[in-house]
Protein backbone atom coordinates (compact mmCIF):
# COMPACT_ATOMS: atom_id res chain seq x y z
CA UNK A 1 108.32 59.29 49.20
CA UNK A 2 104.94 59.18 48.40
CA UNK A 3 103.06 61.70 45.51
CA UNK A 4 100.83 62.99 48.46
CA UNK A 5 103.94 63.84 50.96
CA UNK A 6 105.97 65.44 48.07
CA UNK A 7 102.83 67.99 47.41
CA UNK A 8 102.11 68.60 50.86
CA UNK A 9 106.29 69.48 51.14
CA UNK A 10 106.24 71.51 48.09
CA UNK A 11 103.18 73.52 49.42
CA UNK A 12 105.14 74.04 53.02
CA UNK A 13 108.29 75.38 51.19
CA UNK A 14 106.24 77.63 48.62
CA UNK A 15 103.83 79.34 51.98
CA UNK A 16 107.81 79.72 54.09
CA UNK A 17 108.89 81.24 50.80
CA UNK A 18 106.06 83.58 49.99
CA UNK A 19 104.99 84.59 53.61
CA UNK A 20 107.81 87.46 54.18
CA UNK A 21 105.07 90.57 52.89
CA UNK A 22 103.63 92.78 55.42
CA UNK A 23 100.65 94.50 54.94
CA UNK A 24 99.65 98.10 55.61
CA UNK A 25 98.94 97.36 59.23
CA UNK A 26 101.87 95.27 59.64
CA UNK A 27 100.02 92.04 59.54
CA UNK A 28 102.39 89.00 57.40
CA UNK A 29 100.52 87.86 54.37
CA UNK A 30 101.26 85.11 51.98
CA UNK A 31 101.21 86.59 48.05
CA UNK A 32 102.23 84.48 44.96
CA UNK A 33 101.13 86.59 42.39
CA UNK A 34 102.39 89.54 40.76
CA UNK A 35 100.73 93.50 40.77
CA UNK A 36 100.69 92.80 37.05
CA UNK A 37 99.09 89.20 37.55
CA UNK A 38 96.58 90.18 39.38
CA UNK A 39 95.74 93.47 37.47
CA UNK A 40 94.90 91.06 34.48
CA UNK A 41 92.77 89.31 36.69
CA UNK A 42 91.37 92.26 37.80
CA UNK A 43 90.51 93.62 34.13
CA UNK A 44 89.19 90.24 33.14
CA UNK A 45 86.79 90.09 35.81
CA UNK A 46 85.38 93.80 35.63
CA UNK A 47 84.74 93.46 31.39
CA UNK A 48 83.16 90.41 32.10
CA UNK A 49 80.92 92.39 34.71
CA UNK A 50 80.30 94.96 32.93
CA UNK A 51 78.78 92.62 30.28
CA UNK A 52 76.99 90.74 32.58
CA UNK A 53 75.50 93.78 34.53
CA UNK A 54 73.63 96.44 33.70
CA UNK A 55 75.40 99.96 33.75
CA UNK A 56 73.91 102.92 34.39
CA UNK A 57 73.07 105.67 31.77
CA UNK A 58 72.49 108.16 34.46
CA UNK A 59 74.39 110.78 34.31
CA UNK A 60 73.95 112.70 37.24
CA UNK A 61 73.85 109.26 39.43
CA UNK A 62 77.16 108.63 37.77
CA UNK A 63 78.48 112.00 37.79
CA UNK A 64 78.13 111.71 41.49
CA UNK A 65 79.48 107.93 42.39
CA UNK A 66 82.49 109.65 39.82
CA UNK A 67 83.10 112.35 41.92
CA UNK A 68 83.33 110.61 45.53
CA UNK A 69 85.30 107.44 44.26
CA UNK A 70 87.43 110.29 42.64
CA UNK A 71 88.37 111.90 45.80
CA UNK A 72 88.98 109.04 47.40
CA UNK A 73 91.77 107.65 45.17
CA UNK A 74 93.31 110.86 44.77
CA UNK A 75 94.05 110.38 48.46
CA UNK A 76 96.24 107.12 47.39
CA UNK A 77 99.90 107.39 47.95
CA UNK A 78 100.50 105.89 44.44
CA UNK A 79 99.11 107.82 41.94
CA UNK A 80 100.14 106.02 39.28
CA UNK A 81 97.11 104.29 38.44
CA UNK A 82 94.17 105.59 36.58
CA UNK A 83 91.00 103.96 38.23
CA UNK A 84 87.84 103.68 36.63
CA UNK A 85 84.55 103.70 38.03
CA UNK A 86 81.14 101.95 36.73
CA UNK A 87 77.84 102.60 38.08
CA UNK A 88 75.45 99.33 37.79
CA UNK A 89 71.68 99.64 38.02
CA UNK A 90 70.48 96.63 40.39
CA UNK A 91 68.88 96.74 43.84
CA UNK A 92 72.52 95.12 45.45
CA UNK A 93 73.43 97.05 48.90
CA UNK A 94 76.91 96.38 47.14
CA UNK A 95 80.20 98.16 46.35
CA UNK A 96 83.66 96.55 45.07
CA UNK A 97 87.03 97.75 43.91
CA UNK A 98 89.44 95.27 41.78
CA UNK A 99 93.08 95.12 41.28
CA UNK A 100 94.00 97.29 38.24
CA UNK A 101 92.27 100.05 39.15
CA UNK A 102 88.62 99.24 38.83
CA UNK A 103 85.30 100.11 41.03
CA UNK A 104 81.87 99.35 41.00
CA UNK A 105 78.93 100.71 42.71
CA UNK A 106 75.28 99.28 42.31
CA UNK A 107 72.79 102.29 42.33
CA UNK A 108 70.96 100.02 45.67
CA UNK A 109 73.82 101.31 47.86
CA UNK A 110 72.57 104.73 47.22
CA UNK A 111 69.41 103.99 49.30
CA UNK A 112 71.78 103.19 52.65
CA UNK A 113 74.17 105.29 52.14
CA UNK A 114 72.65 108.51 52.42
CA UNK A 115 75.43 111.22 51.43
CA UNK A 116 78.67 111.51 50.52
CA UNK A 117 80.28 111.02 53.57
CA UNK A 118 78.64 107.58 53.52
CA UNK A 119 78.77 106.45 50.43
CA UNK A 120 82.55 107.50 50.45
CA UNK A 121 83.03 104.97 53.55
CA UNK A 122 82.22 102.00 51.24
CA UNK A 123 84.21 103.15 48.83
CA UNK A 124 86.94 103.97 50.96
CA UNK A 125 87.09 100.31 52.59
CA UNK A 126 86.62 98.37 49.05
CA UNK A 127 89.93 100.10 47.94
CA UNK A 128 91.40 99.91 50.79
CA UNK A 129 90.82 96.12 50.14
CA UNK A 130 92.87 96.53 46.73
CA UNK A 131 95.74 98.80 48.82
CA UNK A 132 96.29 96.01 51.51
CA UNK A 133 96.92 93.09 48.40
CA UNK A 134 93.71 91.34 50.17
CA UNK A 135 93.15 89.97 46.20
CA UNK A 136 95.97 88.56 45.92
CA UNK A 137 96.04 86.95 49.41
CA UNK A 138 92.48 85.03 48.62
CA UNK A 139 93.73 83.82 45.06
CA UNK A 140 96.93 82.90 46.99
CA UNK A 141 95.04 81.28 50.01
CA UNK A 142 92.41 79.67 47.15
CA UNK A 143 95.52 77.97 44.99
CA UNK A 144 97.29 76.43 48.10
CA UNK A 145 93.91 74.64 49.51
CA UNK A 146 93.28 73.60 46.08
CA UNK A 147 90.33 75.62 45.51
CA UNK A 148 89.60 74.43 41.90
CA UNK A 149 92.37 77.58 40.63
CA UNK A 150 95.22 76.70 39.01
CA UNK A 151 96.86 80.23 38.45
CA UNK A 152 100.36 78.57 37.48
CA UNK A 153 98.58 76.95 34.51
CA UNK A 154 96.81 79.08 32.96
CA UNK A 155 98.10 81.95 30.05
CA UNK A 156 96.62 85.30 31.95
CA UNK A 157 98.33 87.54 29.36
CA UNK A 158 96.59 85.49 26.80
CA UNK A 159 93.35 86.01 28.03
CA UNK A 160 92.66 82.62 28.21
CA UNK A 161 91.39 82.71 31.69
CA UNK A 162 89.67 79.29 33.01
CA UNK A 163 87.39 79.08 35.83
CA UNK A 164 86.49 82.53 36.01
CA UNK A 165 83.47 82.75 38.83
CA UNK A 166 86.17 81.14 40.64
CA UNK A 167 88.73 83.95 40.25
CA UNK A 168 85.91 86.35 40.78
CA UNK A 169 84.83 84.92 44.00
CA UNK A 170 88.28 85.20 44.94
CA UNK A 171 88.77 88.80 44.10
CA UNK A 172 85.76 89.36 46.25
CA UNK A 173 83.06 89.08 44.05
CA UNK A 174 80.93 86.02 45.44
CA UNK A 175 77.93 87.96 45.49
CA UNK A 176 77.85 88.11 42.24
CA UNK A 177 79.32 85.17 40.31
CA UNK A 178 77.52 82.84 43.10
CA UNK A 179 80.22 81.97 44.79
CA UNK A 180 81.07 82.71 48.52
CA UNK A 181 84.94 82.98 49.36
CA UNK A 182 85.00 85.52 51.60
CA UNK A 183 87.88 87.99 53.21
CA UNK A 184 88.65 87.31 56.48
CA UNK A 185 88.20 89.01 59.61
CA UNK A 186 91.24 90.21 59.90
CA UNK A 187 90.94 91.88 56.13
CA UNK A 188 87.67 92.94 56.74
CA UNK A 189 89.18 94.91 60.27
CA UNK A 190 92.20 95.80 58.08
CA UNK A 191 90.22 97.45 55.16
CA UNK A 192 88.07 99.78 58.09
CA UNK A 193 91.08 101.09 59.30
CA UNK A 194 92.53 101.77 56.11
CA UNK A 195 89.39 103.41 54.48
CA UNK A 196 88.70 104.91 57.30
CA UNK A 197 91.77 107.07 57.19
CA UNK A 198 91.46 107.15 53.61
CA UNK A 199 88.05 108.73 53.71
CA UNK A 200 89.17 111.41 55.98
CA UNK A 201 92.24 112.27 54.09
CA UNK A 202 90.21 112.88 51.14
CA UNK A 203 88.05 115.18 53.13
CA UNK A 204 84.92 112.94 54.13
CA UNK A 205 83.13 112.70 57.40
CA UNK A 206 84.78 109.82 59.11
CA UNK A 207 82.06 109.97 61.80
CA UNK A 208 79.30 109.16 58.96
CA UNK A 209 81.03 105.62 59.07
CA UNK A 210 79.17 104.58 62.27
CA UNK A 211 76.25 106.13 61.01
CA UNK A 212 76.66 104.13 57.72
CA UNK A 213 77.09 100.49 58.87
CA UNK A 214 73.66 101.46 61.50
CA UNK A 215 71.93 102.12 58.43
CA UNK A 216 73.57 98.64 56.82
CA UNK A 217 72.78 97.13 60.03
CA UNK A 218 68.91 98.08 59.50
CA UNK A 219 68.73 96.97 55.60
CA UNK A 220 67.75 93.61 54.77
CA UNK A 221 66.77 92.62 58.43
CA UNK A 222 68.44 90.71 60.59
CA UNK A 223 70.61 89.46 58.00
CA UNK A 224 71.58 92.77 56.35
CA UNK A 225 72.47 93.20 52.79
CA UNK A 226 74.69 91.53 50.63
CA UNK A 227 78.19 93.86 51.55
CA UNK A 228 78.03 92.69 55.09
CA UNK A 229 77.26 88.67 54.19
CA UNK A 230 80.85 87.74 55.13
CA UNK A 231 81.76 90.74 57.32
CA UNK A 232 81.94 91.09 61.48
CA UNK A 233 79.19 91.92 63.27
CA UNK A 234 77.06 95.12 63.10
CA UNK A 235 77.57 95.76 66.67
CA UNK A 236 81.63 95.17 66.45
CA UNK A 237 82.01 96.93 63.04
CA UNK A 238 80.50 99.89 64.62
CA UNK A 239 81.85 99.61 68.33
CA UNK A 240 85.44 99.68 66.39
CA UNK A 241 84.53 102.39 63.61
CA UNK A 242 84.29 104.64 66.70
CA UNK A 243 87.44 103.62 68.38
CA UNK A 244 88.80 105.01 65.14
CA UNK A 245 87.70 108.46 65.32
CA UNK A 246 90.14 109.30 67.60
CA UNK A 247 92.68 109.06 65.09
CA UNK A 248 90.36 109.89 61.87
CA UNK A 249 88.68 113.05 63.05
CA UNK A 250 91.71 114.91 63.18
CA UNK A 251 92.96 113.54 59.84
CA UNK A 252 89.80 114.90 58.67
CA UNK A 253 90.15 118.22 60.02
CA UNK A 254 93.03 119.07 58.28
CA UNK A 255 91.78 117.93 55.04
CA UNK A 256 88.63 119.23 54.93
CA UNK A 257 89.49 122.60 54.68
CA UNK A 258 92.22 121.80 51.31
CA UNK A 259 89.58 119.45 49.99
CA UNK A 260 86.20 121.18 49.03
CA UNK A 261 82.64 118.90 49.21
CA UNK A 262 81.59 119.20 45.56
CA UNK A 263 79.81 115.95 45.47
CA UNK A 264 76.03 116.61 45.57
CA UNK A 265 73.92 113.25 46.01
CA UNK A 266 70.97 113.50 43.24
CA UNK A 267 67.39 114.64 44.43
């Protein structure tokens, strides 16, 4: 039996082995990593970002990025997890969220999303992301096509992390790090459900969602900014953000009144 065949066999019996996880939505997914795994990954990456990016002294900018992020994981069923939120100055249209419990907002989202409501939309889906175990699907998906990552050999609670634009990319970073290996369609329609729910449980607007991916759809031209580089179509995000009211509205109605709107956007 040759080298090649023995791989390819090994690789078959590790995906039929791995590929009993459901996600949120019901959907199977394939995850060979551990929470704690890939919260080390997720810590790694965000220091390293926060060294390589500049964060924002601002208080009241942060104060209010804080306050909707804040709302929105308190909505979390596992509260477990303290998350922490960093505000970077750049132009980016961009948002993230990272296993571990990290999020990051660059002050050029501010300009598109125009309230809370909005701004709480992003936020909502790029946890949601971290909820579903989208993460840990890419590294997954980027170790079994050989993607240059190695997880098995390398000493993550030694810190000695190698080809780290690599992980990055995978944990959805490609934006930054310069590398482009996006979530798929199905996670991208995954993590609008989820956030959009999410939103309106923590007492946000879930008809500003439309309203925020028509103002994406308007930034950056035809292209749009960098958040929606590797996401569906403007005119399908929307057309299924508003099938989604249905449910969301009254999710938000009940919230709403428990949850009060203290986060004021900055003049």
């Amino acid at each position: 039996m040759t080298k090649g065949l023995i791989i390819f066999i090994s690789s078959v019996l590790l995906l039929s082995g791995c590929a009993t996880h459901q996600s949120p939505t019901g959907r199977g997914q394939t995850l060979l990593f551990s929470s704690q795994e890939m919260s080390q990954l997720g810590d790694a990456s965000f220091a390293q970002l926060k060294q390589q990016e500049k964060v924002s002294q601002n208080k009241a900018t942060n104060n209010y990025v804080s306050c909707v992020a804040d709302r929105i994981t308190a909505a979390l069923p596992d509260q477990s997890l303290p998350w922490q939120v960093v505000v970077f100055e750049s132009e980016q249209v961009n948002a993230f969220a990272l296993p571990g419990g990290h999020i990051g907002v660059y002050t050029g989202l501010l300009d598109v999303a125009v309230n809370s409501d909005q701004l709480a939309t992003v936020i909502g889906h790029e946890v949601a992301h971290v909820l579903a175990n989208h993460s840990n699907e890419q590294v997954s998906r980027a170790q079994l096509t050989g993607a240059g990552m190695q997880l098995a050999d390398v000493a993550l609670g030694a810190g000695g992390i190698e080809d780290k634009s690599l992980y990055m990319a995978a944990l959805g970073l490609g934006v930054q790090v310069g590398y482009i290996l996006p979530y798929g369609r199905d996670q991208e329609s995954e993590a609008d459900i989820i956030g959009v729910e999410l939103m309106a449980k923590a007492g946000f607007n879930p008809a500003q969602s439309v309203e925020l991916w028509k103002n994406m759809s308007k930034a950056g031209g035809e292209q749009g900014p960098e958040l929606l580089s590797t996401h569906p179509s403007h005119g399908q995000r929307i057309a299924q953000l508003q099938q989604m009211q249905a449910k969301a509205q009254p999710l938000y109605e009940v919230n709403r009144v428990s949850v009060k709107n203290t986060c004021q956007r900055p003049n």
